[in-house]
PDB file of N, CA and C in Angstrom:
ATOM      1  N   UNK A   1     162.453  76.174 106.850  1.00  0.00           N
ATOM      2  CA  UNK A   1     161.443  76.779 106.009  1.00  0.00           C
ATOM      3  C   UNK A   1     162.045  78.030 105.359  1.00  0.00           C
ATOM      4  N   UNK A   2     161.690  78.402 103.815  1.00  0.00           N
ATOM      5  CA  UNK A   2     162.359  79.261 103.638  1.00  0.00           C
ATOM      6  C   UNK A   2     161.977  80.477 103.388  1.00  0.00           C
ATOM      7  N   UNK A   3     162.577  81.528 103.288  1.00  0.00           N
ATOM      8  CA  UNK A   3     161.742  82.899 103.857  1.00  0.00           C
ATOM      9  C   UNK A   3     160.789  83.315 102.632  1.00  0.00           C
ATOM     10  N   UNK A   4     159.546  83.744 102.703  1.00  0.00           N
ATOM     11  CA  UNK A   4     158.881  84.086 101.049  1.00  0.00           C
ATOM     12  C   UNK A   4     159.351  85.626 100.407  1.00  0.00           C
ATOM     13  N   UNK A   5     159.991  85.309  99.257  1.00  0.00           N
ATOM     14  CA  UNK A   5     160.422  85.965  98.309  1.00  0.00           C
ATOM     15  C   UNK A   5     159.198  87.380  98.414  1.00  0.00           C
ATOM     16  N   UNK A   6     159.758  88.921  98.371  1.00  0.00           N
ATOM     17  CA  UNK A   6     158.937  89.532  98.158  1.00  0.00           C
ATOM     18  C   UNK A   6     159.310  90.886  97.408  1.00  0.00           C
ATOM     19  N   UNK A   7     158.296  91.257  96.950  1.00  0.00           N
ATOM     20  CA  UNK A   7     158.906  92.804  95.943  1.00  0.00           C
ATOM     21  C   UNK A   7     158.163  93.826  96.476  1.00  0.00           C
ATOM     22  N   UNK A   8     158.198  95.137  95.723  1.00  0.00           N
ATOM     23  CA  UNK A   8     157.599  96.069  96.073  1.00  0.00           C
ATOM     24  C   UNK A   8     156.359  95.862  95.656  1.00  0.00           C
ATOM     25  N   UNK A   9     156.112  95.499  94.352  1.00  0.00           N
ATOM     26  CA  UNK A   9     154.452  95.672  93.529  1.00  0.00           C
ATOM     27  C   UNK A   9     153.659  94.245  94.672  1.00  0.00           C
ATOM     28  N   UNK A  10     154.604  93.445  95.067  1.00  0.00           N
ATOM     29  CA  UNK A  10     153.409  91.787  95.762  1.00  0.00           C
ATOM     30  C   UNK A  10     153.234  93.040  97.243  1.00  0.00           C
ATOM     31  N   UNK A  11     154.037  93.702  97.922  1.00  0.00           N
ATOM     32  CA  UNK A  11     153.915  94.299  99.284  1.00  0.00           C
ATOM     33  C   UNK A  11     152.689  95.576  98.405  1.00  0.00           C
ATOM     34  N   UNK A  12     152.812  96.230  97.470  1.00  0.00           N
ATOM     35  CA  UNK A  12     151.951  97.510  97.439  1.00  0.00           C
ATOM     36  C   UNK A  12     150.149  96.406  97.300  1.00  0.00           C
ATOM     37  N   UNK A  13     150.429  95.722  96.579  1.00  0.00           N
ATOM     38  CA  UNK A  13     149.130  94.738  95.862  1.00  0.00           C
ATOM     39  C   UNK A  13     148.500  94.032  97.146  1.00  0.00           C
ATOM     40  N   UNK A  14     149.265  93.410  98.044  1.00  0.00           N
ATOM     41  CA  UNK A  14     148.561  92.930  99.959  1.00  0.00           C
ATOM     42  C   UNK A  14     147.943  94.134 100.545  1.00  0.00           C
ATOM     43  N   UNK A  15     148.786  94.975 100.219  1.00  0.00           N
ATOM     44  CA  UNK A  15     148.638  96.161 101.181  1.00  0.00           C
ATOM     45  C   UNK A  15     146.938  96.846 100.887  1.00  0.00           C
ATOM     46  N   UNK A  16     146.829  96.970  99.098  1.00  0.00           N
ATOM     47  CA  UNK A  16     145.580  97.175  98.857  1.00  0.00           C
ATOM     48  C   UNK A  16     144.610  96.243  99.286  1.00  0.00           C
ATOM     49  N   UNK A  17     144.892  95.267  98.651  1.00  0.00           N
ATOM     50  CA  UNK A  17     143.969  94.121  99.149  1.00  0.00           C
ATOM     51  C   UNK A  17     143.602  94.366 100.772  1.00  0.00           C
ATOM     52  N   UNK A  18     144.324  94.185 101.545  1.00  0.00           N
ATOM     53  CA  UNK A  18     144.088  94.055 103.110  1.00  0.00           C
ATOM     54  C   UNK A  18     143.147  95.556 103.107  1.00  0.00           C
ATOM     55  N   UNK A  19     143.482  96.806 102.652  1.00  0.00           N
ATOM     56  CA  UNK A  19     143.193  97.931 103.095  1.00  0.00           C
ATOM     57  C   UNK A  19     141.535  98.069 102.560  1.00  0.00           C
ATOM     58  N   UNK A  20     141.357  97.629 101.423  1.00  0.00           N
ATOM     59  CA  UNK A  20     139.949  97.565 101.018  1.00  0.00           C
ATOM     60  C   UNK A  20     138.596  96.409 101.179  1.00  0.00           C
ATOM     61  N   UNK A  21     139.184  96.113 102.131  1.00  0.00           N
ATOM     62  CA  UNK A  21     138.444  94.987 102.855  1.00  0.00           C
ATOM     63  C   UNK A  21     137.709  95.987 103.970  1.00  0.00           C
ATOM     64  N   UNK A  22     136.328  95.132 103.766  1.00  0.00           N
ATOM     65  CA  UNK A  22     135.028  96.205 104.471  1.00  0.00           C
ATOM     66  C   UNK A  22     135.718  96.298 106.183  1.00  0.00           C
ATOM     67  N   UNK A  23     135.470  96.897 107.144  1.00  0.00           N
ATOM     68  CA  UNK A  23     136.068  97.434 107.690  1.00  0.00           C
ATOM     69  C   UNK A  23     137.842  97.203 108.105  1.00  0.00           C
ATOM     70  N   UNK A  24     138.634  97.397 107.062  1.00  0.00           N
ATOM     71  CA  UNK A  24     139.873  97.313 107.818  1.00  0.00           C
ATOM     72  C   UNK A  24     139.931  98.569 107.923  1.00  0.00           C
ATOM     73  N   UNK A  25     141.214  98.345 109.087  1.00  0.00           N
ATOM     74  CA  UNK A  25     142.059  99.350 110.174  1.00  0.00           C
ATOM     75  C   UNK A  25     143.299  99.863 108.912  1.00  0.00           C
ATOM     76  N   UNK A  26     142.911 101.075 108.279  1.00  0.00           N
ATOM     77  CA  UNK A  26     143.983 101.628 107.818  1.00  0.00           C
ATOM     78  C   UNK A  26     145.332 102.025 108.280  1.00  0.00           C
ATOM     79  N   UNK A  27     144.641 102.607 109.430  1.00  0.00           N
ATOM     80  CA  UNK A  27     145.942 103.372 109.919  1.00  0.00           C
ATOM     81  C   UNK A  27     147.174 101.863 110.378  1.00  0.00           C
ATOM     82  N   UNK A  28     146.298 100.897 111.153  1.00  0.00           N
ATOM     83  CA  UNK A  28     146.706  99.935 111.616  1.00  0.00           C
ATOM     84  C   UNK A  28     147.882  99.166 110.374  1.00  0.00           C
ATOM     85  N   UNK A  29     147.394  99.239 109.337  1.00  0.00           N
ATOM     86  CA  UNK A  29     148.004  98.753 107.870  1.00  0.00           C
ATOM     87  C   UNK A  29     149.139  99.399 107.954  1.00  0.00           C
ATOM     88  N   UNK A  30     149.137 100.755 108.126  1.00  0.00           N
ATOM     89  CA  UNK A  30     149.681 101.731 107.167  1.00  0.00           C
ATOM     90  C   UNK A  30     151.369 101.692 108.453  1.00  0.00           C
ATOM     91  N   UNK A  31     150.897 101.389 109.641  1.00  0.00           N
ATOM     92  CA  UNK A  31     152.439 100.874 110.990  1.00  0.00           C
ATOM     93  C   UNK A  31     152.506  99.945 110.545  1.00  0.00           C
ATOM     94  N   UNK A  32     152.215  98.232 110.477  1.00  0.00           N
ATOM     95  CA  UNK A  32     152.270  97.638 109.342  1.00  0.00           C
ATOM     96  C   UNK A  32     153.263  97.271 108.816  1.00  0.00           C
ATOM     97  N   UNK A  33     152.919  98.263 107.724  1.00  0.00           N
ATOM     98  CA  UNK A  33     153.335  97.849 106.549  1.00  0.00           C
ATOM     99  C   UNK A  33     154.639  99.597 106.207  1.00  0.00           C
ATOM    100  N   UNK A  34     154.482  99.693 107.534  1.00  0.00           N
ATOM    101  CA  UNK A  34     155.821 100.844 107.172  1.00  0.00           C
ATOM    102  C   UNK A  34     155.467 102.209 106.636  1.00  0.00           C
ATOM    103  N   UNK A  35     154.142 102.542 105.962  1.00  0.00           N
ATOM    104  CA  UNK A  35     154.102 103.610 105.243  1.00  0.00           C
ATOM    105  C   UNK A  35     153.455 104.544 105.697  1.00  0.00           C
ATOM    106  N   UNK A  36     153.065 105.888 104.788  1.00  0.00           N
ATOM    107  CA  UNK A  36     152.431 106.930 105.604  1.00  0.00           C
ATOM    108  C   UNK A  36     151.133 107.071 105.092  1.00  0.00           C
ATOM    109  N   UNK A  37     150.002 107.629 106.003  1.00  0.00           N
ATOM    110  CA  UNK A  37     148.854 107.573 105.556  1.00  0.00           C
ATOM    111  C   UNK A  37     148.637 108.100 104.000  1.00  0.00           C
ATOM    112  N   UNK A  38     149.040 109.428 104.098  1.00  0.00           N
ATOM    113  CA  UNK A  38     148.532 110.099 102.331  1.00  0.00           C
ATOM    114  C   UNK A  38     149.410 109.000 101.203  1.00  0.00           C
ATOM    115  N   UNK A  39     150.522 107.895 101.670  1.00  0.00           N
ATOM    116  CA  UNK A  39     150.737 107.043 100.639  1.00  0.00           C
ATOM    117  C   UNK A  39     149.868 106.314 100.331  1.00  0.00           C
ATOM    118  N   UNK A  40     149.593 105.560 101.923  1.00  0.00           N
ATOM    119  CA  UNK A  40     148.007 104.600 101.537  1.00  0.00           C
ATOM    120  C   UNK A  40     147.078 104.957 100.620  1.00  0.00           C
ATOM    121  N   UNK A  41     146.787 105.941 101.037  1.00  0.00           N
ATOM    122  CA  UNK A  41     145.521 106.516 100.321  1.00  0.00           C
ATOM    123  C   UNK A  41     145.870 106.619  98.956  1.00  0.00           C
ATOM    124  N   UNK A  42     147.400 107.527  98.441  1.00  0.00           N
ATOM    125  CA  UNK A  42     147.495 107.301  97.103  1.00  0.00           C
ATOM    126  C   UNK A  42     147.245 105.860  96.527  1.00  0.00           C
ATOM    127  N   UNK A  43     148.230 105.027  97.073  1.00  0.00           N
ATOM    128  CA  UNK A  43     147.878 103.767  96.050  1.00  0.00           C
ATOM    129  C   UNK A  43     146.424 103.268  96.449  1.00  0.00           C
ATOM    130  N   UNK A  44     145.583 103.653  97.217  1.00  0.00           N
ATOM    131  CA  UNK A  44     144.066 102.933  97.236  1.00  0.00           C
ATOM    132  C   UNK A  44     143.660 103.769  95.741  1.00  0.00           C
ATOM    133  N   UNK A  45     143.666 104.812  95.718  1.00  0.00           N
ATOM    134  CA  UNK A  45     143.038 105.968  94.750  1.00  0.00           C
ATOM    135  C   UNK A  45     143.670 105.165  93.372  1.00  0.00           C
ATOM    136  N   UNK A  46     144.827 105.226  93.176  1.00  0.00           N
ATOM    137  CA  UNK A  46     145.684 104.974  92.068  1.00  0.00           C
ATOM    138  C   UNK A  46     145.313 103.227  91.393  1.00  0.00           C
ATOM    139  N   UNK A  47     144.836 102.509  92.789  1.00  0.00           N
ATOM    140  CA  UNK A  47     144.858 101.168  92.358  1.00  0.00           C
ATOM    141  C   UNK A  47     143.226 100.929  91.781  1.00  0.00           C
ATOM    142  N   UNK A  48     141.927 102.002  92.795  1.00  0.00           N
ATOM    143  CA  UNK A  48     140.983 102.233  92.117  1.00  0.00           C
ATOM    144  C   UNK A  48     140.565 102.463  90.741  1.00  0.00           C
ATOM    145  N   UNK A  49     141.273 103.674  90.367  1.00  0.00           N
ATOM    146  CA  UNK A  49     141.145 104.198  88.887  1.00  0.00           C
ATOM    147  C   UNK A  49     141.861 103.700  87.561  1.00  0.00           C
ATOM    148  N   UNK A  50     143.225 102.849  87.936  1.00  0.00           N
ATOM    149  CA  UNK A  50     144.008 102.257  86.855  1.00  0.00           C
ATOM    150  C   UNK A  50     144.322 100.822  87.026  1.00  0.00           C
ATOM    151  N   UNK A  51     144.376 100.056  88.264  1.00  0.00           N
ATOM    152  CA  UNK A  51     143.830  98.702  88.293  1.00  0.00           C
ATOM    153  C   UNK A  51     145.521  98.916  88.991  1.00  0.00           C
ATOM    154  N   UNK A  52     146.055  97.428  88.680  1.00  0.00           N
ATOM    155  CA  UNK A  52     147.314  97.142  89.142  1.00  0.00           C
ATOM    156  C   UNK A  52     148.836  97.893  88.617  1.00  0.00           C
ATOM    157  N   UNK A  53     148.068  98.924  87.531  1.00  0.00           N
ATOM    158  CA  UNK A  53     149.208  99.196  86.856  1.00  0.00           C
ATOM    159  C   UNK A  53     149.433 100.654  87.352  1.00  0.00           C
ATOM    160  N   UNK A  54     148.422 100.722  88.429  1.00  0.00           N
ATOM    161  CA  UNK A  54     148.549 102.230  89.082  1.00  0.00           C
ATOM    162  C   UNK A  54     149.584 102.353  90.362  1.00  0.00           C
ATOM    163  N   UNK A  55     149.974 101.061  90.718  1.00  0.00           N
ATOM    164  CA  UNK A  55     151.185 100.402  91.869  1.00  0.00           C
ATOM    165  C   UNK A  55     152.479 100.562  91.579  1.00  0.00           C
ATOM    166  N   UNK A  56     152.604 100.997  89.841  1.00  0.00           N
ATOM    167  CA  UNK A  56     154.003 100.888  89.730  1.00  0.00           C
ATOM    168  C   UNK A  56     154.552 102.332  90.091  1.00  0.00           C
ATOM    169  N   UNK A  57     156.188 102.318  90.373  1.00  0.00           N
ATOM    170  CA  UNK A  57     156.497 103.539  90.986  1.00  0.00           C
ATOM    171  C   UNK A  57     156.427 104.727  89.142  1.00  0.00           C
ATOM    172  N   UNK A  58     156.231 106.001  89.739  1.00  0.00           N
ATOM    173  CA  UNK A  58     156.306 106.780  88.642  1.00  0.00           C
ATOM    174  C   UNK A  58     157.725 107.639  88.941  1.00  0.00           C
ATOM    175  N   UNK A  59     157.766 108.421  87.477  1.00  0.00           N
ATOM    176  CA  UNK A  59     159.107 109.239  87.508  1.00  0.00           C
ATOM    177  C   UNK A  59     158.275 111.010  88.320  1.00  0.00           C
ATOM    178  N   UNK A  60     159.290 111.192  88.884  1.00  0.00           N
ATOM    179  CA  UNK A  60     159.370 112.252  89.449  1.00  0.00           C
ATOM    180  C   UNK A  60     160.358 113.596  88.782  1.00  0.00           C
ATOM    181  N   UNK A  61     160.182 113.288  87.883  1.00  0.00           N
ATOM    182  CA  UNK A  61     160.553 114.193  87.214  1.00  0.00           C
ATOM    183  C   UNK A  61     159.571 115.162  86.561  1.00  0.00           C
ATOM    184  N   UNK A  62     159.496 116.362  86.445  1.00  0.00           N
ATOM    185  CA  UNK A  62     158.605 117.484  86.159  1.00  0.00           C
ATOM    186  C   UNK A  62     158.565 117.346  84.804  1.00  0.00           C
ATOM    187  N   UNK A  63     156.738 117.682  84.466  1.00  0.00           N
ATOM    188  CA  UNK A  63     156.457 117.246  83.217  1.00  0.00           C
ATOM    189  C   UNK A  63     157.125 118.657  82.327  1.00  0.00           C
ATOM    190  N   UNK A  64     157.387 119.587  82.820  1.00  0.00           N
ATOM    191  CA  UNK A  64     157.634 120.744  82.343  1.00  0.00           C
ATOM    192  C   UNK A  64     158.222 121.445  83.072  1.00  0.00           C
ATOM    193  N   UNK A  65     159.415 122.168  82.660  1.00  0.00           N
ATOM    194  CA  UNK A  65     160.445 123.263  83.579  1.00  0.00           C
ATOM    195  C   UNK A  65     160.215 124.519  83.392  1.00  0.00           C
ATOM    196  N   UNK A  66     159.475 125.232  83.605  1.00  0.00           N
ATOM    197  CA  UNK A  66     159.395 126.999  82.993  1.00  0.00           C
ATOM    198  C   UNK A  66     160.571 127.647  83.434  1.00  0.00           C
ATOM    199  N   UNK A  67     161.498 127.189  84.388  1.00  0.00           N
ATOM    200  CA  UNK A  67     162.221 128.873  84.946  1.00  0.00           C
ATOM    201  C   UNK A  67     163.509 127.816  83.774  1.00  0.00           C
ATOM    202  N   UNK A  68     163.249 126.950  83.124  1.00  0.00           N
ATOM    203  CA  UNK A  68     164.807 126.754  82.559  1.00  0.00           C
ATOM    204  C   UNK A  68     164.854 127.723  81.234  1.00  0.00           C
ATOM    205  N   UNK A  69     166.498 128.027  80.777  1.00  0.00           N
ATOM    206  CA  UNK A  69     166.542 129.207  79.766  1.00  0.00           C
ATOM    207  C   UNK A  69     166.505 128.512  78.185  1.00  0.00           C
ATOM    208  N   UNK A  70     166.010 129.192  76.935  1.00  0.00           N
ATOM    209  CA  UNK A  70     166.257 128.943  76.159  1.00  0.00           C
ATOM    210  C   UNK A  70     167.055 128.381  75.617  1.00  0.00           C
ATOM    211  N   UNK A  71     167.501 127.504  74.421  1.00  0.00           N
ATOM    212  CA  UNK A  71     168.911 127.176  73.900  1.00  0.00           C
ATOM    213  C   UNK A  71     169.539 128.303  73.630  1.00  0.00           C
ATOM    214  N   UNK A  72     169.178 129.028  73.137  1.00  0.00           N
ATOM    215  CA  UNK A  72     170.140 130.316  72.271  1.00  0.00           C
ATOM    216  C   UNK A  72     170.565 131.511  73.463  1.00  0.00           C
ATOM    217  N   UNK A  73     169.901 131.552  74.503  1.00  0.00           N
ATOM    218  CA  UNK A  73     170.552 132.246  76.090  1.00  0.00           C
ATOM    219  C   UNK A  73     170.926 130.955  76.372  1.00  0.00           C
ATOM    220  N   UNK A  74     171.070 129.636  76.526  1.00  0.00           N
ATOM    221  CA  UNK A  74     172.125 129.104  77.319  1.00  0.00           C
ATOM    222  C   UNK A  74     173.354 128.931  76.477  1.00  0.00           C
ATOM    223  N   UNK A  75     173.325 128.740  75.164  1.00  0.00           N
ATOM    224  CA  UNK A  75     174.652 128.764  74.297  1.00  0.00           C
ATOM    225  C   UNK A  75     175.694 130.332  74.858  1.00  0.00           C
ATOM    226  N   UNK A  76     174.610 131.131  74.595  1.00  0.00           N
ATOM    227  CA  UNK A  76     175.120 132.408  75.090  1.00  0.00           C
ATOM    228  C   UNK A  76     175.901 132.641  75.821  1.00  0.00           C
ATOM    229  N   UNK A  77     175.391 132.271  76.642  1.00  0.00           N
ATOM    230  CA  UNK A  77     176.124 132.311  78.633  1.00  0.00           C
ATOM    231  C   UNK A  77     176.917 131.724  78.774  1.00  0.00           C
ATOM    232  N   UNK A  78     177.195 130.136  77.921  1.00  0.00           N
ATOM    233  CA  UNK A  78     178.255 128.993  77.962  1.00  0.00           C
ATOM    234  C   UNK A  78     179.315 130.214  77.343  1.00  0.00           C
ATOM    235  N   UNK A  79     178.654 130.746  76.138  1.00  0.00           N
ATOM    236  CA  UNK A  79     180.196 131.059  75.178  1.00  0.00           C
ATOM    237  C   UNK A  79     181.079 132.657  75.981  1.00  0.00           C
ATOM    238  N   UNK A  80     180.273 132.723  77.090  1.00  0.00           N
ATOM    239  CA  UNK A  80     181.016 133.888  77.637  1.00  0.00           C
ATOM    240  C   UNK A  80     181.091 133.873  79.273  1.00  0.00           C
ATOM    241  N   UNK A  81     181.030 132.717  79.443  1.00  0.00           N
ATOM    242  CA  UNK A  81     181.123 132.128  80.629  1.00  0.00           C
ATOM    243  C   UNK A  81     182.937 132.678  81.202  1.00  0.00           C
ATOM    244  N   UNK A  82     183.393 132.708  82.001  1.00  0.00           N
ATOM    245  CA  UNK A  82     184.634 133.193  82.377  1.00  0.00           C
ATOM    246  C   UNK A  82     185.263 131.917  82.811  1.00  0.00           C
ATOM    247  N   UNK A  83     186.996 131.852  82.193  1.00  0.00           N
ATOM    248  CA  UNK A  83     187.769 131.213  82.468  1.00  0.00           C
ATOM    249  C   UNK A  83     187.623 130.716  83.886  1.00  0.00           C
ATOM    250  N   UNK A  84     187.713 129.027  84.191  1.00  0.00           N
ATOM    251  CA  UNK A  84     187.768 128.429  84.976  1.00  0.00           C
ATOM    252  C   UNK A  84     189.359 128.648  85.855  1.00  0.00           C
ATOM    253  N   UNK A  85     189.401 128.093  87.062  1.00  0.00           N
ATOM    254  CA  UNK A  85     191.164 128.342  86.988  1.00  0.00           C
ATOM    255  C   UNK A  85     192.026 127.284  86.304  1.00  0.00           C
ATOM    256  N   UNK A  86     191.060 125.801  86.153  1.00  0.00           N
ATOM    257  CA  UNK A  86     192.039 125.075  85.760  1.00  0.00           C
ATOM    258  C   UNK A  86     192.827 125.707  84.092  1.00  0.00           C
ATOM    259  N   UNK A  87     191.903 126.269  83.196  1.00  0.00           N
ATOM    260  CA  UNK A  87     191.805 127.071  82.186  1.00  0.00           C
ATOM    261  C   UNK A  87     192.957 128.462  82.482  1.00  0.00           C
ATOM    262  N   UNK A  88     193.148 128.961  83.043  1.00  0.00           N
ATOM    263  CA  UNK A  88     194.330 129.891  83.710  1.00  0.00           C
ATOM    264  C   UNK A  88     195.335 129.273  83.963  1.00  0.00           C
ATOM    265  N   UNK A  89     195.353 128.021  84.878  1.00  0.00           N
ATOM    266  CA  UNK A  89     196.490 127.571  85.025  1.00  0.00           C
ATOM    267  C   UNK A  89     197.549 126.844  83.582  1.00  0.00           C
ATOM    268  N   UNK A  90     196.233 126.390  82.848  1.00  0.00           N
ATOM    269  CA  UNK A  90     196.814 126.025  81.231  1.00  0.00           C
ATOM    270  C   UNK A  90     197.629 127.195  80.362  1.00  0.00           C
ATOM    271  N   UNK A  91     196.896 128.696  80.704  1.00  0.00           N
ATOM    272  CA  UNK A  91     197.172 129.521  80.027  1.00  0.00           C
ATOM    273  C   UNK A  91     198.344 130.074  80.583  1.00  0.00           C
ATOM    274  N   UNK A  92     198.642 130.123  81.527  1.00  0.00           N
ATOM    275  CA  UNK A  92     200.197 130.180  82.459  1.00  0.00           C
ATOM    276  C   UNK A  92     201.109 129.216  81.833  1.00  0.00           C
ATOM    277  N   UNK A  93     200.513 128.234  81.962  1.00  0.00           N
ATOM    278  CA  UNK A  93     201.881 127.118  81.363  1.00  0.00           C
ATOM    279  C   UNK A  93     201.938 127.285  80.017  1.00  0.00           C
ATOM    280  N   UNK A  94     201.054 128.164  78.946  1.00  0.00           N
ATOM    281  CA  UNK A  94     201.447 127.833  77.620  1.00  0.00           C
ATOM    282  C   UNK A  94     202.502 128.762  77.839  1.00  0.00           C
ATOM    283  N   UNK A  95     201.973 130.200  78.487  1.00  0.00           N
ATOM    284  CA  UNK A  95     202.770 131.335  78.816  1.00  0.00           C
ATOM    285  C   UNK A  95     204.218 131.121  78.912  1.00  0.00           C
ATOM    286  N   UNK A  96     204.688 130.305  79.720  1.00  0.00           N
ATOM    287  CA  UNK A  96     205.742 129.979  80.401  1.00  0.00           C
ATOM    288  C   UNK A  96     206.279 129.246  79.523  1.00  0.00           C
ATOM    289  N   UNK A  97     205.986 128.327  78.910  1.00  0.00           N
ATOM    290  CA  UNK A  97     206.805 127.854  77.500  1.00  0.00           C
ATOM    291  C   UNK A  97     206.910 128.648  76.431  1.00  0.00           C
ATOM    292  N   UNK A  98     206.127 129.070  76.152  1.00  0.00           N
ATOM    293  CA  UNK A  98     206.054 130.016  74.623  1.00  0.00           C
ATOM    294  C   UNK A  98     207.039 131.403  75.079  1.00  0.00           C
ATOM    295  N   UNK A  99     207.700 131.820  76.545  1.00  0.00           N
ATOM    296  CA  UNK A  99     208.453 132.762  76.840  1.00  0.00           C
ATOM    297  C   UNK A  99     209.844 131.990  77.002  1.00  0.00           C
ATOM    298  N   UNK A 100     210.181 130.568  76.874  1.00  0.00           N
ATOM    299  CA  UNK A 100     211.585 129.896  76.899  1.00  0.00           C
ATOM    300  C   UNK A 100     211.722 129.796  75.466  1.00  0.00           C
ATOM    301  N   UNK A 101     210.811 129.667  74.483  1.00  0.00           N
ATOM    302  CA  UNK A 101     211.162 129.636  73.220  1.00  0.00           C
ATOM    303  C   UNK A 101     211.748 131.152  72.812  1.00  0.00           C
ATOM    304  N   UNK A 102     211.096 131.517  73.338  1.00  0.00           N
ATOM    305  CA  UNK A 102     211.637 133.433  72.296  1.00  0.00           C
ATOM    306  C   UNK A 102     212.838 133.817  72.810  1.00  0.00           C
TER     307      UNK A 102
END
């Protein structure tokens, strides 16, 4: 027999299903099925208010950065940023040739 194929959205979509069934055992779901309670609850909430399309994973990326700097202070800072060493070590070796030529 062969094993049934499964994804994240068919495991999040059982998981609701089973969990919103008149008295199920959440917590019982939630060992289960591996996850932690305030997840459960998100995707019950998420699958409530936007249907199946509230299951998919979202980006975690911040809708907005305040502490990041302007373009014109980060150009700034780039253009006076201090020699790296690999940048020293270049400037040694031009050194060192441009003193066998003279």
């Amino acid at each position: 027999m062969p094993w049934k194929a499964c994804n994240t959205m068919s495991l999040r979509q059982e998981f609701v299903e089973l969990a919103r069934q008149e008295g199920a055992n959440r917590r019982e779901l939630c060992r289960r099925f591996g996850i932690s309670s305030p997840t459960a609850y998100k995707w019950i909430n998420r699958f409530e208010e936007q249907g199946g399309e509230g299951l998919v994973n979202r980006s975690r990326r911040p809708l907005s950065s305040p502490a990041i700097s302007p373009p014109e202070i980060e150009a700034a800072r780039v253009r006076h940023q201090p020699l790296q060493v690999f940048d020293l070590l270049e400037v040694a070796t031009l050194n060192c040739h441009y003193s066998n030529v003279i």
